[in-house]
N, C-alpha and C. Protein backbone atom coordinates (compact mmCIF):
# COMPACT_ATOMS: atom_id res chain seq x y z
N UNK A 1 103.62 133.82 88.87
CA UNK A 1 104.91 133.16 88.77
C UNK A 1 106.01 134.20 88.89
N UNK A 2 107.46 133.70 89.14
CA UNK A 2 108.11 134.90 89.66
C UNK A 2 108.94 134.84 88.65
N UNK A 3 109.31 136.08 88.06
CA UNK A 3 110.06 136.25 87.11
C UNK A 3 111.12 136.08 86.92
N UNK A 4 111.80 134.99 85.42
CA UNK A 4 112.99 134.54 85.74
C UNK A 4 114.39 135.05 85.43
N UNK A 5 114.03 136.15 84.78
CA UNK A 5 115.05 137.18 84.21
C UNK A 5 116.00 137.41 85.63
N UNK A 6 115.44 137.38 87.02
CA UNK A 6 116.26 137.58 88.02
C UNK A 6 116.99 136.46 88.33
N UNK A 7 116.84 135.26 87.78
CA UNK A 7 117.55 134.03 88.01
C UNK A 7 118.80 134.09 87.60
N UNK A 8 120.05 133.21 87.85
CA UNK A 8 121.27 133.10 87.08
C UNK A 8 121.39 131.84 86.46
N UNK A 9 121.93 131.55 85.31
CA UNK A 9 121.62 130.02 84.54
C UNK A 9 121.88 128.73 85.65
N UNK A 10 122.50 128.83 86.42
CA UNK A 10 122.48 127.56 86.93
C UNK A 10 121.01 127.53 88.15
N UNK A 11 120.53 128.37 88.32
CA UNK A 11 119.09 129.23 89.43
C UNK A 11 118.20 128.10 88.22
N UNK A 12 118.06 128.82 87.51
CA UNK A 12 116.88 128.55 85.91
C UNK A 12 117.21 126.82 85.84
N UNK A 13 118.89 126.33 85.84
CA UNK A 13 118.54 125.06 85.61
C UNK A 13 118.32 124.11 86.94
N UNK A 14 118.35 124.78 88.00
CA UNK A 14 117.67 123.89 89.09
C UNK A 14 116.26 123.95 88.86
N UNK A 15 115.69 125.23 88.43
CA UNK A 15 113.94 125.47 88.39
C UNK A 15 113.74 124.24 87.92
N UNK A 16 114.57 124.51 86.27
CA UNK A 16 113.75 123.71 85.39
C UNK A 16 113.47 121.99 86.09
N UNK A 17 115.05 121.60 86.60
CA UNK A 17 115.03 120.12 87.19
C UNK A 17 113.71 119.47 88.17
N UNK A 18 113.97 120.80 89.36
CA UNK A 18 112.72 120.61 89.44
C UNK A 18 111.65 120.57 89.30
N UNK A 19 110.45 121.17 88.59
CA UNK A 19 110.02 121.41 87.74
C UNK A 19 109.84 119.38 87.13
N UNK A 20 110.89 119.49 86.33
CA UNK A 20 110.29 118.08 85.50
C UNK A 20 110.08 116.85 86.35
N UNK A 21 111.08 116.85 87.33
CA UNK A 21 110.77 115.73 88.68
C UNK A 21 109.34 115.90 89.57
N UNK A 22 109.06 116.92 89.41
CA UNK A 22 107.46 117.19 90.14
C UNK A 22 106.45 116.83 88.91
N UNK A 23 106.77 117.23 87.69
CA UNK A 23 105.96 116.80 86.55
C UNK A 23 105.78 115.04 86.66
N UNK A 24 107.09 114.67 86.59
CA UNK A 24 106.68 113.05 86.51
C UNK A 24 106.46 112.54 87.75
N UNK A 25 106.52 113.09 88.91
CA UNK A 25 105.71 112.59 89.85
C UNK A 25 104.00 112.58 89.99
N UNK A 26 103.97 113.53 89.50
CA UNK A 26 102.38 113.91 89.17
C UNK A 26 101.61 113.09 88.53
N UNK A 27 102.76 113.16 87.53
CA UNK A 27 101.82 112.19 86.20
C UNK A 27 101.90 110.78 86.62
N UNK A 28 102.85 110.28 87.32
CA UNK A 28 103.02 108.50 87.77
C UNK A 28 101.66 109.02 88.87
N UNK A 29 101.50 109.52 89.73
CA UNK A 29 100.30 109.88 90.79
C UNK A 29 99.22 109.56 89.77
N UNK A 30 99.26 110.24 88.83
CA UNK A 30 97.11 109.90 87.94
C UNK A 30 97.29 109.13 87.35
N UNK A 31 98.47 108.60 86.63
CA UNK A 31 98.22 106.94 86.21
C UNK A 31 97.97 106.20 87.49
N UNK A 32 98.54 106.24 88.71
CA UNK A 32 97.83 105.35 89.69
C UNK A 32 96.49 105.49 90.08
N UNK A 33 96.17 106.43 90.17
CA UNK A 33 94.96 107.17 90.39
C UNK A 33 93.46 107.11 89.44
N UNK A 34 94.21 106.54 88.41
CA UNK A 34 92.97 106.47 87.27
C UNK A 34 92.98 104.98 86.69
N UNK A 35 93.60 104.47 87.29
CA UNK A 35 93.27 102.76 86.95
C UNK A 35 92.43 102.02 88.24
N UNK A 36 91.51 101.84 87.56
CA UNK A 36 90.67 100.73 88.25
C UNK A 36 90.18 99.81 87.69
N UNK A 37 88.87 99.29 87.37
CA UNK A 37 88.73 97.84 86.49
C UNK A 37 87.99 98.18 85.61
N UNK A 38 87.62 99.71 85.13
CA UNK A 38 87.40 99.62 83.90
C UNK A 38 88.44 99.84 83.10
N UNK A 39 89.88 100.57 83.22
CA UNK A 39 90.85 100.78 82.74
C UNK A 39 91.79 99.78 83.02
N UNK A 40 92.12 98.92 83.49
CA UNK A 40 92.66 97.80 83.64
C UNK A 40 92.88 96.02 83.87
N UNK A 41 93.17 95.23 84.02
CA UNK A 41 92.78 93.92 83.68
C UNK A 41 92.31 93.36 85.27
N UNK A 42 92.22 94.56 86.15
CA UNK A 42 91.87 94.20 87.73
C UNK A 42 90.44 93.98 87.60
N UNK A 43 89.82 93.06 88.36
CA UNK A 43 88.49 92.49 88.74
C UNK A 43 87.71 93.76 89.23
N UNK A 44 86.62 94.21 89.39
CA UNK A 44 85.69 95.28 90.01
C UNK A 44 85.96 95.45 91.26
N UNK A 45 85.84 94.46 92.09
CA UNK A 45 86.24 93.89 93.76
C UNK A 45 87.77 94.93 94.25
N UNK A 46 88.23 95.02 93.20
CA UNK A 46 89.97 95.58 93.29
C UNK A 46 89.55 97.32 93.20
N UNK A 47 88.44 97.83 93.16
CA UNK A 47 88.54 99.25 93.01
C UNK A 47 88.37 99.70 94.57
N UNK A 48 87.90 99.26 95.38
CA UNK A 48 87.36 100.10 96.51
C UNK A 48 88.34 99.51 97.64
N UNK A 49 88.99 99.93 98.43
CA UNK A 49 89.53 99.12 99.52
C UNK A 49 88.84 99.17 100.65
N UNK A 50 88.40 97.70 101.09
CA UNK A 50 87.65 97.91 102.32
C UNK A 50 88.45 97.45 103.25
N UNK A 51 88.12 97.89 104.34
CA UNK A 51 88.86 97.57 105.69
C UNK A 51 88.63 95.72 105.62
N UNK A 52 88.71 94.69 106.73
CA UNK A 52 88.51 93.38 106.96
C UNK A 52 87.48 93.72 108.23
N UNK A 53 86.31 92.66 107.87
CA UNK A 53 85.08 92.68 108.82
C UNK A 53 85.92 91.97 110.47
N UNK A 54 85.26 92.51 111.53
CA UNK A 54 86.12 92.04 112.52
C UNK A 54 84.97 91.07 112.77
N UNK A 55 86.02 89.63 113.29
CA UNK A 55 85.03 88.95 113.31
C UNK A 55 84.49 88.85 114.54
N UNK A 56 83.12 88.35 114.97
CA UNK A 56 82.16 88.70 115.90
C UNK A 56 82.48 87.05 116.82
N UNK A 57 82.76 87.44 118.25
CA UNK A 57 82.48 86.95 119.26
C UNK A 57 81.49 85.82 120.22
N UNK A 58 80.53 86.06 119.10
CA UNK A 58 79.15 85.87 119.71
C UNK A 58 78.71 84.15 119.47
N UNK A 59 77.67 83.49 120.41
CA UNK A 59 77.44 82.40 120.58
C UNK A 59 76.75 81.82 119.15
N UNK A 60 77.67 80.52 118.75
CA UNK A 60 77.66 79.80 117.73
C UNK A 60 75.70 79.31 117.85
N UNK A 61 75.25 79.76 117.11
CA UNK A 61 74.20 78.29 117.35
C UNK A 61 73.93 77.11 116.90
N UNK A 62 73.54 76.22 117.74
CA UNK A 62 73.48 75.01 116.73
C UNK A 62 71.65 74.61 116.88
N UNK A 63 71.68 73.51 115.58
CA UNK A 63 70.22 73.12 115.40
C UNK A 63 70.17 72.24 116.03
N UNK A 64 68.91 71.77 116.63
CA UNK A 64 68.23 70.58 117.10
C UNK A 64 68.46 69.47 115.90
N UNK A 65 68.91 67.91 116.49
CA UNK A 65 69.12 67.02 115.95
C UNK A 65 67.60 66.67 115.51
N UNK A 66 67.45 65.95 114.84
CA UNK A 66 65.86 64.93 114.56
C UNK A 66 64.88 65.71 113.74
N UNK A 67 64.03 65.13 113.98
CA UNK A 67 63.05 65.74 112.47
C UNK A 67 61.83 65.54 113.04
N UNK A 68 60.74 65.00 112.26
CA UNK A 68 59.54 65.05 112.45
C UNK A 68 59.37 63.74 113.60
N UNK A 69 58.56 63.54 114.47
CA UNK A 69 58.20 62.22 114.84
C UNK A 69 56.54 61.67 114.46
């Protein structure tokens, strides 16, 4: 860390400002970061984000009408 004795008080009170604005950004970051559904009232389903399945193209089939004869 660089020593602040070379700073001038208003140097030291920008550090500090910044400094606490990076602190509470951090800390709002791992509260987001550490809630999932065991720490919160979200369903299990809500922890993982999955992409949406693309849906497939392909020929519908259908069944034969009738049954036994």
């Amino acid at each position: 860390m660089m020593g602040l004795g070379r700073h001038t008080k208003p140097e030291l009170i920008a550090i500090i400002l910044r400094s606490e604005k990076r602190i509470a950004d951090l800390e709002a970051e791992n509260a987001k970061l550490r809630k999932n559904s065991s720490t919160s009232s979200k369903p299990p389903s809500g922890d993982i984000v999955k992409p949406p399945k693309p849906k497939g193209k392909g020929k519908k089939r259908r069944r034969k009408t009738g049954g036994h004869q």
